[in-house]
N, C-alpha and C. Protein backbone atom coordinates (compact mmCIF):
# COMPACT_ATOMS: atom_id res chain seq x y z
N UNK A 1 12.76 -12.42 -14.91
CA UNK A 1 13.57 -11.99 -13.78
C UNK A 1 12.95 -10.72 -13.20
N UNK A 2 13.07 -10.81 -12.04
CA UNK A 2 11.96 -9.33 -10.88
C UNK A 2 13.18 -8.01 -11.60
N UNK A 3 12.66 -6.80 -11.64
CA UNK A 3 13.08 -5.59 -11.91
C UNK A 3 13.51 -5.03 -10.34
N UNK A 4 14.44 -4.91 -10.41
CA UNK A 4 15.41 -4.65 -9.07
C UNK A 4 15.19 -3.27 -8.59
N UNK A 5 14.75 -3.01 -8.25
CA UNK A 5 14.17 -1.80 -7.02
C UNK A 5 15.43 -1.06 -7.21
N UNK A 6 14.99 0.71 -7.32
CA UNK A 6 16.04 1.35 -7.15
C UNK A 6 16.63 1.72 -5.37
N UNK A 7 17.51 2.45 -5.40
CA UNK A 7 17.97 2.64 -3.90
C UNK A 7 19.12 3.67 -3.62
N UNK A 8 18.84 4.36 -2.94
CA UNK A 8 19.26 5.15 -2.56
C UNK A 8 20.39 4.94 -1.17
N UNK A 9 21.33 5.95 -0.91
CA UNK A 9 22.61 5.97 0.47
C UNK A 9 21.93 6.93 1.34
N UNK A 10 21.85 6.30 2.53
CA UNK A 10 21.64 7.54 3.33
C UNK A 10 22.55 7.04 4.51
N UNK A 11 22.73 8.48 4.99
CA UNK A 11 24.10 8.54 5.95
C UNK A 11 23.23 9.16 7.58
N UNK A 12 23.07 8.35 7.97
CA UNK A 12 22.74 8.60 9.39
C UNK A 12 23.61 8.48 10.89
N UNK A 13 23.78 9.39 11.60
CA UNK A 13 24.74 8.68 13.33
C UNK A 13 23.30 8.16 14.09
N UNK A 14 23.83 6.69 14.59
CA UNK A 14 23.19 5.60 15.44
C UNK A 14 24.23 5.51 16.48
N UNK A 15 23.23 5.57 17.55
CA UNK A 15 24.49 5.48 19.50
C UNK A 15 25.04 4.11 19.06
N UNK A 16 26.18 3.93 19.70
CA UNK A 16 26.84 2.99 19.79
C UNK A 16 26.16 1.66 19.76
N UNK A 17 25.77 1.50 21.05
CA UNK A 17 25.06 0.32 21.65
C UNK A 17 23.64 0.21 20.57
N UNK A 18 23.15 1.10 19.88
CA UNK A 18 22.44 0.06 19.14
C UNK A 18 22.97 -0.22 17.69
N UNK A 19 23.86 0.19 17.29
CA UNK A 19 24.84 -0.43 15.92
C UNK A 19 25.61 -1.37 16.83
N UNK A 20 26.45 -1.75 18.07
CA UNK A 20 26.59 -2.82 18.37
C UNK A 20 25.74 -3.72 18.51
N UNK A 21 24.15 -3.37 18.55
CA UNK A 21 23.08 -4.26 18.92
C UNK A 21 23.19 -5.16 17.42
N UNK A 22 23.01 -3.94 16.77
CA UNK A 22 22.81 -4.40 14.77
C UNK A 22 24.21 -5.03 14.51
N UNK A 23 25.62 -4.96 15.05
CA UNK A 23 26.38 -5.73 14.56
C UNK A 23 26.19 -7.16 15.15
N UNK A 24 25.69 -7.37 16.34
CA UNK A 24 25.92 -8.19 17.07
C UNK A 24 24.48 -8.94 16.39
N UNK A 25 23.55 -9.39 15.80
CA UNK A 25 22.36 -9.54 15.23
C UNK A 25 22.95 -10.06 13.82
N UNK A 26 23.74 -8.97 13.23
CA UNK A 26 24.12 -9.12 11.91
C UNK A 26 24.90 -10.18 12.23
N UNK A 27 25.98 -10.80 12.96
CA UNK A 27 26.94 -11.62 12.76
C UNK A 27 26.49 -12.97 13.20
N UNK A 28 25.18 -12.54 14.33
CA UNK A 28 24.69 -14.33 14.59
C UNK A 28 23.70 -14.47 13.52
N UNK A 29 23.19 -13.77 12.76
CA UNK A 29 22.25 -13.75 11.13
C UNK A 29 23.16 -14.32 9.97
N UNK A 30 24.44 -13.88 10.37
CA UNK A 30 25.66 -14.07 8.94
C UNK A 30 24.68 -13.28 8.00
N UNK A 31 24.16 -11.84 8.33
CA UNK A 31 23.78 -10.66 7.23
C UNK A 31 24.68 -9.90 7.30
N UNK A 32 24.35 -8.95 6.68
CA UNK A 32 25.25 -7.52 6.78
C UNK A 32 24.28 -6.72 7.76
N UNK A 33 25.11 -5.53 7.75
CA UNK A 33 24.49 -4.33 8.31
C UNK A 33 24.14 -3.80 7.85
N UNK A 34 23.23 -3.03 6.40
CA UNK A 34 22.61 -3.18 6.20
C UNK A 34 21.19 -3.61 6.26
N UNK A 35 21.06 -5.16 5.92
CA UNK A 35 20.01 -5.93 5.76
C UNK A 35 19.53 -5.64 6.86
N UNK A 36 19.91 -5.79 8.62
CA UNK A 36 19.00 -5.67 9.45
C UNK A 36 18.93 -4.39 9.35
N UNK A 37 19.58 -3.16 9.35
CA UNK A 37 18.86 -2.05 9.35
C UNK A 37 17.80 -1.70 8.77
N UNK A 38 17.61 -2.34 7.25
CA UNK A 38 16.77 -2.21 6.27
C UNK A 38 15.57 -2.59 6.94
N UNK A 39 15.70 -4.25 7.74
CA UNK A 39 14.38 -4.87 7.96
C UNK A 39 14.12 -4.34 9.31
N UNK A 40 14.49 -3.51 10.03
CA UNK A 40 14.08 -2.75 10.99
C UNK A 40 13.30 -1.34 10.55
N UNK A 41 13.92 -0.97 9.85
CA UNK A 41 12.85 0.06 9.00
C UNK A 41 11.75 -0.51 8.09
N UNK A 42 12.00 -1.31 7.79
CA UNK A 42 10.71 -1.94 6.87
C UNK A 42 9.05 -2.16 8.20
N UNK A 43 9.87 -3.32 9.44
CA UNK A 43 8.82 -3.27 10.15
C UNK A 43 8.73 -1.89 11.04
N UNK A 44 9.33 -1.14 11.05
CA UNK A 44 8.82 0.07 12.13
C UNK A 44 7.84 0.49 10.62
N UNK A 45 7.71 0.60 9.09
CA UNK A 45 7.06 1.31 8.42
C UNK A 45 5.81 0.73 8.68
N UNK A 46 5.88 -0.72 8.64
CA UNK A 46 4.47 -1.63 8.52
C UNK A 46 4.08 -1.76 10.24
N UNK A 47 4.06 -1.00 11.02
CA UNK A 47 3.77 -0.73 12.28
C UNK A 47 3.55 0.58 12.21
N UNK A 48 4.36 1.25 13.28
CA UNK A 48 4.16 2.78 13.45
C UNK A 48 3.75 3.72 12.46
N UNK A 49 4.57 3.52 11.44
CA UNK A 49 5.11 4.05 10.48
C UNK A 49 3.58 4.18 9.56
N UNK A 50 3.06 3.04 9.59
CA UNK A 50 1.65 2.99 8.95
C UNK A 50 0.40 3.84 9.49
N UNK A 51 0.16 3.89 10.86
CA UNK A 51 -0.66 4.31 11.39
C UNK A 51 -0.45 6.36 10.82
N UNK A 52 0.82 6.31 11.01
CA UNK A 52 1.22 8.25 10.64
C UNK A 52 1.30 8.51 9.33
N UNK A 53 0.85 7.56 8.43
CA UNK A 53 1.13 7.17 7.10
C UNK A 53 -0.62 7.30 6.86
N UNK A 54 -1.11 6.32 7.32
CA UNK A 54 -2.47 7.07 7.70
C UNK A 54 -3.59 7.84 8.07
N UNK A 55 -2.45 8.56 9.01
CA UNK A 55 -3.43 9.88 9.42
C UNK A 55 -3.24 11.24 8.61
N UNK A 56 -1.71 11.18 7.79
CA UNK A 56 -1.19 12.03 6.80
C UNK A 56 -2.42 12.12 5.47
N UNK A 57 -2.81 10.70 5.36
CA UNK A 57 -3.89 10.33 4.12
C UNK A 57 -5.01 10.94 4.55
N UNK A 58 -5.53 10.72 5.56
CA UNK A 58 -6.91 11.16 6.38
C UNK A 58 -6.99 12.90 6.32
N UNK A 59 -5.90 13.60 6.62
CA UNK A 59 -6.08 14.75 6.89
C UNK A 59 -5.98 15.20 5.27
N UNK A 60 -5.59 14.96 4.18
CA UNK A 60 -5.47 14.65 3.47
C UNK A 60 -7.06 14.77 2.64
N UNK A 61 -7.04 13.78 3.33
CA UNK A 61 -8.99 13.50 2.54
C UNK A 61 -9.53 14.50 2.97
N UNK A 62 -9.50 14.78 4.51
CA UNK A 62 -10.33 16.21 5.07
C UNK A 62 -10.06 17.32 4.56
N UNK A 63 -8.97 17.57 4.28
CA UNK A 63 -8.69 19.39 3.28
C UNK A 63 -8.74 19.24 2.08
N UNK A 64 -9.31 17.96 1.40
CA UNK A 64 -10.12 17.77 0.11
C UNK A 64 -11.24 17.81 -0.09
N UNK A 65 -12.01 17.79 1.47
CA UNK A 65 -13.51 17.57 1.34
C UNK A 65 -13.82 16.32 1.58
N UNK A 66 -13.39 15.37 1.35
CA UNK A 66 -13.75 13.94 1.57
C UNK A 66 -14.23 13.30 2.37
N UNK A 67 -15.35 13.85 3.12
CA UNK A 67 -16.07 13.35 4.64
C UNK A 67 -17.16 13.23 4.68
N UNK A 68 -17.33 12.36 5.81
CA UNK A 68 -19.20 12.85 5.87
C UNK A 68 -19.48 13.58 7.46
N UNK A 69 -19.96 13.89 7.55
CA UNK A 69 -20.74 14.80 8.73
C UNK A 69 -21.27 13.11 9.98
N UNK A 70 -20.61 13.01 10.98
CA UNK A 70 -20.84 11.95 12.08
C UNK A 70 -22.18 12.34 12.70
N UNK A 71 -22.88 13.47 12.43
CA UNK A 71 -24.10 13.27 12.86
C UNK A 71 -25.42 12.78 11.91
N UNK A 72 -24.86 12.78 10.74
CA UNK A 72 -25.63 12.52 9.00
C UNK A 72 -25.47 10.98 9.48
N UNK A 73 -23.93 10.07 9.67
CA UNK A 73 -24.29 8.66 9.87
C UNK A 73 -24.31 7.86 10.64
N UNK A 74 -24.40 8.61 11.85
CA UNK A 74 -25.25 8.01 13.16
C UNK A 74 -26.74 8.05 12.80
N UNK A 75 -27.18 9.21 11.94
CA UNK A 75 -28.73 9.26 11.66
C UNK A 75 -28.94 7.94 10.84
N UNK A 76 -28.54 8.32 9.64
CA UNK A 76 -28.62 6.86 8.57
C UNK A 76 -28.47 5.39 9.51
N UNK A 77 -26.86 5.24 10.22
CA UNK A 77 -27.27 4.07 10.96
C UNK A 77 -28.49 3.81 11.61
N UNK A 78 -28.83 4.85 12.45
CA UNK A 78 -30.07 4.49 13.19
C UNK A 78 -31.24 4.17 12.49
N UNK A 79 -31.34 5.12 11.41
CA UNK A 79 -32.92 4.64 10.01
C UNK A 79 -32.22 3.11 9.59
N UNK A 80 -31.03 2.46 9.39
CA UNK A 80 -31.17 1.05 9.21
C UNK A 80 -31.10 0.39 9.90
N UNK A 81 -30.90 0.20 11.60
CA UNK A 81 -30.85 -0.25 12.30
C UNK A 81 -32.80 -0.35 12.97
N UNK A 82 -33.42 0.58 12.80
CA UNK A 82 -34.51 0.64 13.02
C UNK A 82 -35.44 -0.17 12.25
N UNK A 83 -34.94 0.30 10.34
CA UNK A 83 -35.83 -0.97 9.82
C UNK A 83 -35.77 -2.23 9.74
N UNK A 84 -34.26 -3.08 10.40
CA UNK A 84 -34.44 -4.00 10.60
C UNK A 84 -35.09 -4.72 11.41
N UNK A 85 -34.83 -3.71 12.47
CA UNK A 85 -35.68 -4.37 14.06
C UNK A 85 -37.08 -4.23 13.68
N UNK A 86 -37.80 -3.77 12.78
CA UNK A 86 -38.98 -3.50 12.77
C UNK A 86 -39.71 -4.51 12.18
C-alpha cells in the first residue's frame, strides 16, 4: 500500500468569482474544493512555478561557483566545431 503523503491547512482569502469559479468546476467534477484547488496549484507548480523554481537553483549554482565562463565555451565549441569540419 503507497505511504500517504503528509499535509498540511493553509488558510488563504480567494475573490469571490474565482472560488465561485472553483465551486462551480467542483460540482460539474462531483470533487471537492479542495481537489481542484490542489490541482490548480500542482499545474501552476509544473508550469510557472518550475521555471522560478529554476532560476532559484541557477542562482544557487552561481553563488556556489558552479559555472563556466561563456567565453571559455564558445571557444571550446568553436575548437570542436572546427575539427569536425576539417
Amino acid at each position: 500500500m503507497p505511504e500517504a503523503k503528509q499535509s498540511e491547512s493553509v488558510t488563504l482569502r480567494v475573490p469571490s468569482d474565482i472560488l465561485a469559479d472553483v465551486d462551480r468546476i467542483a460540482g460539474g467534477t462531483e470533487r471537492s474544493r479542495s481537489y481542484i484547488i490542489l490541482r490548480a496549484l500542482k499545474a501552476y507548480l509544473v508550469q510557472e512555478g518550475a521555471d522560478i523554481l529554476g532560476a532559484i537553483e541557477g542562482r544557487m549554482q552561481l553563488d556556489a561557483g558552479e559555472h563556466e565562463d561563456f567565453d571559455v565555451v564558445l571557444a571550446e565549441m568553436n575548437r570542436i566545431i572546427a575539427g569536425k569540419v576539417a
